[in-house]
N, C-alpha and C. Protein backbone atom coordinates (compact mmCIF):
# COMPACT_ATOMS: atom_id res chain seq x y z
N UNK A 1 -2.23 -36.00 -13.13
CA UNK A 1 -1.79 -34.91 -13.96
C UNK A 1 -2.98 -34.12 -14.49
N UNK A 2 -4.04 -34.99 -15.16
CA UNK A 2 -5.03 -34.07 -15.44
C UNK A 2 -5.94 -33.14 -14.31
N UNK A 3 -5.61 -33.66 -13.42
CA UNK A 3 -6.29 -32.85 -12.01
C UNK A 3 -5.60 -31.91 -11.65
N UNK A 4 -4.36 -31.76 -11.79
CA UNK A 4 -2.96 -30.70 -11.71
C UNK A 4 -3.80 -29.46 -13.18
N UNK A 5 -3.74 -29.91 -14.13
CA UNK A 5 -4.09 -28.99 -15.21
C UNK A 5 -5.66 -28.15 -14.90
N UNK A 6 -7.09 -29.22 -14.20
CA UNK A 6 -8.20 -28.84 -14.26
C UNK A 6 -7.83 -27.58 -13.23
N UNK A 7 -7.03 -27.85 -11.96
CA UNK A 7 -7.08 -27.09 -11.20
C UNK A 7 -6.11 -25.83 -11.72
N UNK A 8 -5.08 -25.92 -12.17
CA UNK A 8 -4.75 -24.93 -12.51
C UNK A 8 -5.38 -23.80 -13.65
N UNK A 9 -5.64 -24.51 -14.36
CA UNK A 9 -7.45 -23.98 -15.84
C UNK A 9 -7.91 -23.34 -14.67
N UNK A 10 -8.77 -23.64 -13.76
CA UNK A 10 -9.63 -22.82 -12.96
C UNK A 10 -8.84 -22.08 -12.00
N UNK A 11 -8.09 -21.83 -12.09
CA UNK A 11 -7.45 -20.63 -11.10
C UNK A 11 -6.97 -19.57 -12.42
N UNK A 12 -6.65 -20.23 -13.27
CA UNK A 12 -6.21 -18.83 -14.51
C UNK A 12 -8.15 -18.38 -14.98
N UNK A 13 -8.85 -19.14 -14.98
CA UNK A 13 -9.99 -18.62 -14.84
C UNK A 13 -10.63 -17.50 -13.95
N UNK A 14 -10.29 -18.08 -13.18
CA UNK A 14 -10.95 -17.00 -11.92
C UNK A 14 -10.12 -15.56 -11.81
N UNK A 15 -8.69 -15.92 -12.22
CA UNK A 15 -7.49 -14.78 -12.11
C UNK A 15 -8.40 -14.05 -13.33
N UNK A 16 -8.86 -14.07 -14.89
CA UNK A 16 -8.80 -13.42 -15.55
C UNK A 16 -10.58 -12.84 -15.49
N UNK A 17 -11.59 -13.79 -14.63
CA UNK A 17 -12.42 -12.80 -14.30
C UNK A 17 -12.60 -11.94 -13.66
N UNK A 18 -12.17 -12.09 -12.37
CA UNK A 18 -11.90 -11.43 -11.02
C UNK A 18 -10.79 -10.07 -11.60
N UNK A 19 -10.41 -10.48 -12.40
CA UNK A 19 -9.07 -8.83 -12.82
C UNK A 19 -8.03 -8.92 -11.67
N UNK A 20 -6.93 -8.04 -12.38
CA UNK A 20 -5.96 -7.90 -11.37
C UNK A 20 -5.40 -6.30 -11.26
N UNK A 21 -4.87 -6.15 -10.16
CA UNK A 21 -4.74 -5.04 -9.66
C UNK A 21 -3.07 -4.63 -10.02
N UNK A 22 -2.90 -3.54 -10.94
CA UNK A 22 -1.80 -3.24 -10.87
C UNK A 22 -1.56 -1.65 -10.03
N UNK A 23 -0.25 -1.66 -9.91
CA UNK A 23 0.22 -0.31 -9.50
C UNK A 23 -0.47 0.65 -10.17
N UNK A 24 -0.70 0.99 -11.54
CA UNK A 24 -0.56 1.95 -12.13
C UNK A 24 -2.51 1.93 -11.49
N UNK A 25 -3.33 1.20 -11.51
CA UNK A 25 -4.32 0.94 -10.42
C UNK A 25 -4.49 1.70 -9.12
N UNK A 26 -3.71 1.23 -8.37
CA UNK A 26 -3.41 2.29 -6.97
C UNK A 26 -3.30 3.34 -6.91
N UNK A 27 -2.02 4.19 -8.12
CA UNK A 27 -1.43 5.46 -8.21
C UNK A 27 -2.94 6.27 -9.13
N UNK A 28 -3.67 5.34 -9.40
CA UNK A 28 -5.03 6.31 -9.92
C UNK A 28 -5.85 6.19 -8.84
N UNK A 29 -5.96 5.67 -7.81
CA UNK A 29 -6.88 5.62 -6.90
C UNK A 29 -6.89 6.62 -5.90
N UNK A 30 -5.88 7.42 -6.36
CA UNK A 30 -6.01 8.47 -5.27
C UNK A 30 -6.75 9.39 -4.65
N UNK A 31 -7.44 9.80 -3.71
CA UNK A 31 -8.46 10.38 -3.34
C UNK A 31 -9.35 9.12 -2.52
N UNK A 32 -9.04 7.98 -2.46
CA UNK A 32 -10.05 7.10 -2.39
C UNK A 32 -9.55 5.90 -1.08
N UNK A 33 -8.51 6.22 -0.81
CA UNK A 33 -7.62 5.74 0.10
C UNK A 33 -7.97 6.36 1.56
N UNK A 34 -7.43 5.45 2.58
CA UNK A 34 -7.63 5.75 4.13
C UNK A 34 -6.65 6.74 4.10
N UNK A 35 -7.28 7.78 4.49
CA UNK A 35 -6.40 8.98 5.62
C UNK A 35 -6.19 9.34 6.68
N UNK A 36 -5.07 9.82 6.80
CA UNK A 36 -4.59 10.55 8.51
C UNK A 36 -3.94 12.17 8.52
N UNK A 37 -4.35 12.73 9.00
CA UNK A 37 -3.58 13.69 9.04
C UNK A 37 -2.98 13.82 10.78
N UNK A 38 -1.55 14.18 10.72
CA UNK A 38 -0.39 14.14 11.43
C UNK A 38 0.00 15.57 11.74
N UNK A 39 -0.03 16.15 13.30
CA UNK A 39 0.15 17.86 13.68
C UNK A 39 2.03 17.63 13.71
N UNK A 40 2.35 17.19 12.20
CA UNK A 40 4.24 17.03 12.49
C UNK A 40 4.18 17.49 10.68
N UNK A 41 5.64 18.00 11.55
CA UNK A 41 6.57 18.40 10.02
C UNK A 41 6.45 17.72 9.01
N UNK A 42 6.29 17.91 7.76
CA UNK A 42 6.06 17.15 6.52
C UNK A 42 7.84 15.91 6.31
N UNK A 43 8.75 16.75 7.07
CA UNK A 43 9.85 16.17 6.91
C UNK A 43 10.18 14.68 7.70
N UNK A 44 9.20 14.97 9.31
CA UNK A 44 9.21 13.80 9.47
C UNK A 44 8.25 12.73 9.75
N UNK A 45 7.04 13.77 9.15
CA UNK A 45 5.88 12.40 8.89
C UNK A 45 7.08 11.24 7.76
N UNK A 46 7.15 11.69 6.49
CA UNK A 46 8.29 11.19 5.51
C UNK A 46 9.30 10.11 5.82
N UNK A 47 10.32 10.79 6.83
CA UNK A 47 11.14 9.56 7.46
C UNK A 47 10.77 8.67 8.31
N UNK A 48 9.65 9.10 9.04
CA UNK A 48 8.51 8.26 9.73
C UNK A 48 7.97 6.97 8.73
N UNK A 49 7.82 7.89 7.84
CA UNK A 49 6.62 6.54 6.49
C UNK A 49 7.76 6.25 5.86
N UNK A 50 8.86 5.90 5.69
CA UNK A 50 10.05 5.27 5.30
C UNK A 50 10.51 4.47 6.09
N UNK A 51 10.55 4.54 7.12
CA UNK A 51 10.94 3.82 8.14
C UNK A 51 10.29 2.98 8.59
N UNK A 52 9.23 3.15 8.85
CA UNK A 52 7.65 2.08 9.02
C UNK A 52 7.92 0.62 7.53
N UNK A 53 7.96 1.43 6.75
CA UNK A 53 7.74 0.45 5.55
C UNK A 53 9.49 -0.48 5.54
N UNK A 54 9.99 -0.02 6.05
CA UNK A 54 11.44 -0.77 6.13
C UNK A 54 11.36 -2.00 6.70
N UNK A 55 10.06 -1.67 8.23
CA UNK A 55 10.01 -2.66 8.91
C UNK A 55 8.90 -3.70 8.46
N UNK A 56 8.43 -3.86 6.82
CA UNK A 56 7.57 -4.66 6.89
C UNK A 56 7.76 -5.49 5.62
N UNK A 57 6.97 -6.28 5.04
CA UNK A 57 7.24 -7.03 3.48
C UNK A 57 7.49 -6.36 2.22
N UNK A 58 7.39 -5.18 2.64
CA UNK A 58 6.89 -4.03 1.48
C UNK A 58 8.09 -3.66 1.09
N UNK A 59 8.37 -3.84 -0.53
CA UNK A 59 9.76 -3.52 -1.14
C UNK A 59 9.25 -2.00 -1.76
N UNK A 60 9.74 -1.32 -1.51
CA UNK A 60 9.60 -0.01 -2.05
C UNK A 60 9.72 0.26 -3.72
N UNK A 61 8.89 0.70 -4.68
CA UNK A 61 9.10 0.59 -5.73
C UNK A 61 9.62 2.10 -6.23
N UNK A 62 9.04 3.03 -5.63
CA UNK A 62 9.28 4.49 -6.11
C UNK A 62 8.94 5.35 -4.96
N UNK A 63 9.72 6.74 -4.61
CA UNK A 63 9.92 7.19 -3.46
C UNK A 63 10.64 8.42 -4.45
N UNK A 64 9.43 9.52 -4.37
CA UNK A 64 9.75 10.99 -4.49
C UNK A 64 9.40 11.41 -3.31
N UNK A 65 10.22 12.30 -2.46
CA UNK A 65 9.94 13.19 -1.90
C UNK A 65 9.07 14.06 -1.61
N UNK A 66 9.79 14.75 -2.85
CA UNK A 66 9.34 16.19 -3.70
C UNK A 66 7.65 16.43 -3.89
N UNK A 67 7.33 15.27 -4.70
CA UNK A 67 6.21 15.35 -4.64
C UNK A 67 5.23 14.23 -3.67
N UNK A 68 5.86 13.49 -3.33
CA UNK A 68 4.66 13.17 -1.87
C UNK A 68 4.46 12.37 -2.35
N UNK A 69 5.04 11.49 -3.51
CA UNK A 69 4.12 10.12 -3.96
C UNK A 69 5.55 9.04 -2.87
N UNK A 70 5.14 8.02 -3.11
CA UNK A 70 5.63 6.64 -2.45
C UNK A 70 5.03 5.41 -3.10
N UNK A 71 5.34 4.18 -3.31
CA UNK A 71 4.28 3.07 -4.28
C UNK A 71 5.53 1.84 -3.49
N UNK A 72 4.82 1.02 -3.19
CA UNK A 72 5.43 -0.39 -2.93
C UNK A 72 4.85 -1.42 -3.03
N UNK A 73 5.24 -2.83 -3.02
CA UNK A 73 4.57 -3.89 -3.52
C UNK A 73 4.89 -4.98 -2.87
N UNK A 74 4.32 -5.86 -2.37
CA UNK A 74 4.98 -7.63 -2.12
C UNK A 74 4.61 -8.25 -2.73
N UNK A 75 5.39 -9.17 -2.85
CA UNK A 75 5.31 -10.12 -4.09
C UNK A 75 4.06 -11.59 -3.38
N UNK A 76 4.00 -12.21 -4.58
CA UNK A 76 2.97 -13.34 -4.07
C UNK A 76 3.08 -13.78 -3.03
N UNK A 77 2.71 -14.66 -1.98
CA UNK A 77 3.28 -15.60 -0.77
C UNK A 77 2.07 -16.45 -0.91
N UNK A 78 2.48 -17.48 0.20
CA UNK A 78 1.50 -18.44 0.20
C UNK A 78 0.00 -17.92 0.24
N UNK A 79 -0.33 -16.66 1.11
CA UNK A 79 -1.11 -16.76 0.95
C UNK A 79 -2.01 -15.27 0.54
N UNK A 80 -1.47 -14.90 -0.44
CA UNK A 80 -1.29 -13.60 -1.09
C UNK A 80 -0.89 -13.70 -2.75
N UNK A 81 -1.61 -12.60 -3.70
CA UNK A 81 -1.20 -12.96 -4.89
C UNK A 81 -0.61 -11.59 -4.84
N UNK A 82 -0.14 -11.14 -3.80
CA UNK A 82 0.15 -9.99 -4.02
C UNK A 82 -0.61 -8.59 -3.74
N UNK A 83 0.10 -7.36 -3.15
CA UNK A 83 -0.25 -6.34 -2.72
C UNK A 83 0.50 -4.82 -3.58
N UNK A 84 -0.32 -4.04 -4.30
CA UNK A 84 0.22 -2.98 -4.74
C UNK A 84 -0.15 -1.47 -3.47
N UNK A 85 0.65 -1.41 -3.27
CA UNK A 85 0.12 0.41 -2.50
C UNK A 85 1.10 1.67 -3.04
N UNK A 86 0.17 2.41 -2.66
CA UNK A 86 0.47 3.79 -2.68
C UNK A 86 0.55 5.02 -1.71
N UNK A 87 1.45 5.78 -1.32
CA UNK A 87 1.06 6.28 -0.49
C UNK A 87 1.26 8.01 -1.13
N UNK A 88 0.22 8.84 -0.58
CA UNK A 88 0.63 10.18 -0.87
C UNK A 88 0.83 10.56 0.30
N UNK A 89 1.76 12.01 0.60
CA UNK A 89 2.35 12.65 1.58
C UNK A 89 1.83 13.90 1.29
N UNK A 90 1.34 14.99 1.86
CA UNK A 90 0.97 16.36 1.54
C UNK A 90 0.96 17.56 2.59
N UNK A 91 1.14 18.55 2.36
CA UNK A 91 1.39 19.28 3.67
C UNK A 91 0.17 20.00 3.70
N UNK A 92 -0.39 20.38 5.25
CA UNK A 92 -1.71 20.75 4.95
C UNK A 92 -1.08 22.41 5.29
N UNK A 93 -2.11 22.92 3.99
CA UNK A 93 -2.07 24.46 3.93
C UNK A 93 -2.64 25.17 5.02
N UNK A 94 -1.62 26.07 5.52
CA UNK A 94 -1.47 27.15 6.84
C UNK A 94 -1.19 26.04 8.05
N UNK A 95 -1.10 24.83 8.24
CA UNK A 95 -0.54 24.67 9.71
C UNK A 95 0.83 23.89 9.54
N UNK A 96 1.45 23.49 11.07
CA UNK A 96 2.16 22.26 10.49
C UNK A 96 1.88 20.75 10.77
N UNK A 97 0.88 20.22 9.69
CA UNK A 97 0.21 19.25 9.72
C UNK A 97 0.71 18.54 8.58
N UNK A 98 0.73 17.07 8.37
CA UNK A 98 1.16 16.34 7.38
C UNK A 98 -0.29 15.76 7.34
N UNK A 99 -0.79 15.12 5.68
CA UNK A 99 -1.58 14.39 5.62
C UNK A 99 -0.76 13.33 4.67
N UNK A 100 -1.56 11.85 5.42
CA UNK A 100 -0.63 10.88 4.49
C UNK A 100 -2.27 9.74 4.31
N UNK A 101 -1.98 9.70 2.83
CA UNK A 101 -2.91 8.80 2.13
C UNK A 101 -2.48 7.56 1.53
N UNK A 102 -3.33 6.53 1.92
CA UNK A 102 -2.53 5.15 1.42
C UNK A 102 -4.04 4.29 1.11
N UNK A 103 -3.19 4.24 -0.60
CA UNK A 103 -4.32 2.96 -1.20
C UNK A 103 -3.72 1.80 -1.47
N UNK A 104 -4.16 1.04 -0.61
CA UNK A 104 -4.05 -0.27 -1.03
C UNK A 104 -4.81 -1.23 -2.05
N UNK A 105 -4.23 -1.38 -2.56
CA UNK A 105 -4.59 -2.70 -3.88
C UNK A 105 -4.34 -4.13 -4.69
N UNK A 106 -4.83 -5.32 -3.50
CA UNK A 106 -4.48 -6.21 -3.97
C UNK A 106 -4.83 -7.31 -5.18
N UNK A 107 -3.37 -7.30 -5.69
CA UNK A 107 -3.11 -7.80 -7.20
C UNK A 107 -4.65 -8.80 -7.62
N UNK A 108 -4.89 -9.64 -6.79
CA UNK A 108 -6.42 -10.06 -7.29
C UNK A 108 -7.52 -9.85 -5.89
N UNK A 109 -8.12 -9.23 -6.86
CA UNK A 109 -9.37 -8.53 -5.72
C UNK A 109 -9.95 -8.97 -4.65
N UNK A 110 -10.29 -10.40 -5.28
CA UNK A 110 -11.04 -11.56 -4.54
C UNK A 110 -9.64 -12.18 -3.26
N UNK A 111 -8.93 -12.25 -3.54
CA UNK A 111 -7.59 -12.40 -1.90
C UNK A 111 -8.21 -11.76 -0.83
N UNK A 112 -9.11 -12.41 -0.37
CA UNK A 112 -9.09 -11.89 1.38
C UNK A 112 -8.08 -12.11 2.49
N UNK A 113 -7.03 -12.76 2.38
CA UNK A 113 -5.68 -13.23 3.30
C UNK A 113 -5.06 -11.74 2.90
N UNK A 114 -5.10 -11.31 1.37
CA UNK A 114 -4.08 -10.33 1.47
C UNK A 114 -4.16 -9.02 2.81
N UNK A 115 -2.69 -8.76 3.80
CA UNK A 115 -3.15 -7.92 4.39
C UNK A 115 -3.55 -6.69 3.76
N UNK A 116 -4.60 -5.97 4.72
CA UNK A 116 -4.60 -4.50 4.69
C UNK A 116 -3.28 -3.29 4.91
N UNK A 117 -2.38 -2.68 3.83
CA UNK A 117 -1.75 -2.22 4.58
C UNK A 117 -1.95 -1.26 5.11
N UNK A 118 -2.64 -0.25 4.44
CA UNK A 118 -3.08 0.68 4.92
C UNK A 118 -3.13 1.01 6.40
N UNK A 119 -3.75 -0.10 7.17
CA UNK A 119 -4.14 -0.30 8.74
C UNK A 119 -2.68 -0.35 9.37
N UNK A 120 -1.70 -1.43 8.70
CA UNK A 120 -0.80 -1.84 9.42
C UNK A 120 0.26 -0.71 9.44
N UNK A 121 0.31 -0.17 8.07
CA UNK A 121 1.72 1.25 8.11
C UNK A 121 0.63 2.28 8.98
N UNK A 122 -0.52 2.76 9.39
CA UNK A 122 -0.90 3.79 9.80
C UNK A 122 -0.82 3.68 11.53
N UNK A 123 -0.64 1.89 11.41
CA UNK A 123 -0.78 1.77 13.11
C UNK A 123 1.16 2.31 13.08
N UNK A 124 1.94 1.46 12.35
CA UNK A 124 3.11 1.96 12.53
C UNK A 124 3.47 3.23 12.68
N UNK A 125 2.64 4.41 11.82
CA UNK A 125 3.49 5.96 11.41
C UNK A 125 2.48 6.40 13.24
N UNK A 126 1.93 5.74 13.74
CA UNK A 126 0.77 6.71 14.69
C UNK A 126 2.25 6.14 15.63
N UNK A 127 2.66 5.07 16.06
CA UNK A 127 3.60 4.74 16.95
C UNK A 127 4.61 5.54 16.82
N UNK A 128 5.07 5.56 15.75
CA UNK A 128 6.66 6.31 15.81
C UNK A 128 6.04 7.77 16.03
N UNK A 129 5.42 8.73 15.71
CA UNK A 129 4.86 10.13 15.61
C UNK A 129 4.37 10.29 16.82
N UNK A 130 4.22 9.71 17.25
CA UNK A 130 3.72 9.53 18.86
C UNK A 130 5.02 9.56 19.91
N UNK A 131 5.97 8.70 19.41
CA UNK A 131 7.39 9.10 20.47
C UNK A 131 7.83 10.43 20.13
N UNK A 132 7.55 11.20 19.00
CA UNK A 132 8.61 12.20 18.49
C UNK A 132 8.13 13.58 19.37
């Protein structure tokens, strides 16, 4: 039992030096995230990056349109304390080009298991945008 407690003491240790990453984290990180820009309609880069994220762990937390934001999260797993992202959507001025920005931010910094999503929704939105 006391080896149950030492080890758990040192993991709330390390959690409260290391910091943790919340959403409201990500949704300020903007500008700082991997980009793509996409020669497709802003309408269906959108159902493209909705659809991608349907197919993965990622529970959608907030999804405007309007303004191009998107934010989703997975929860802990074995081997993950968790993943916050963000994605922005934007239309690029004078063509018809979509740019889509995604920061990823996992809940404790130090998680190297946590995936990248960034990589994994951009390999997804390049597949589907690619059949269209």
């Amino acid at each position: 039992m006391k080896k149950l407690f030492l080890i758990f003491a040192a993991l709330l240790a390390a959690v409260s030096i290391t910091g943790c990453a919340s959403m409201a984290d990500a949704t300020s990180a903007r500008g700082q995230g991997m980009a793509h820009v996409y020669d497709q309609p802003y309408d269906t880069v959108w159902d493209a990056l909705t659809a991608s994220i349907k197919d993965t762990d990622l529970t959608v937390v907030s999804a405007d349109k309007a303004t191009g934001t998107l934010t989703a999260k997975r929860a802990m797993t074995a081997f993950s304390w968790g993943e916050n992202v963000a994605i922005f959507v934007d239309r690029v001025t004078g063509k018809v080009s979509t740019r889509v920005e995604i920061v990823n931010k996992r809940a404790l910094a130090t998680n190297v298991t946590a995936p990248d999503w960034d990589k994994t929704l951009f390999k997804a939105l390049d597949a589907r945008l690619k059949s269209n």
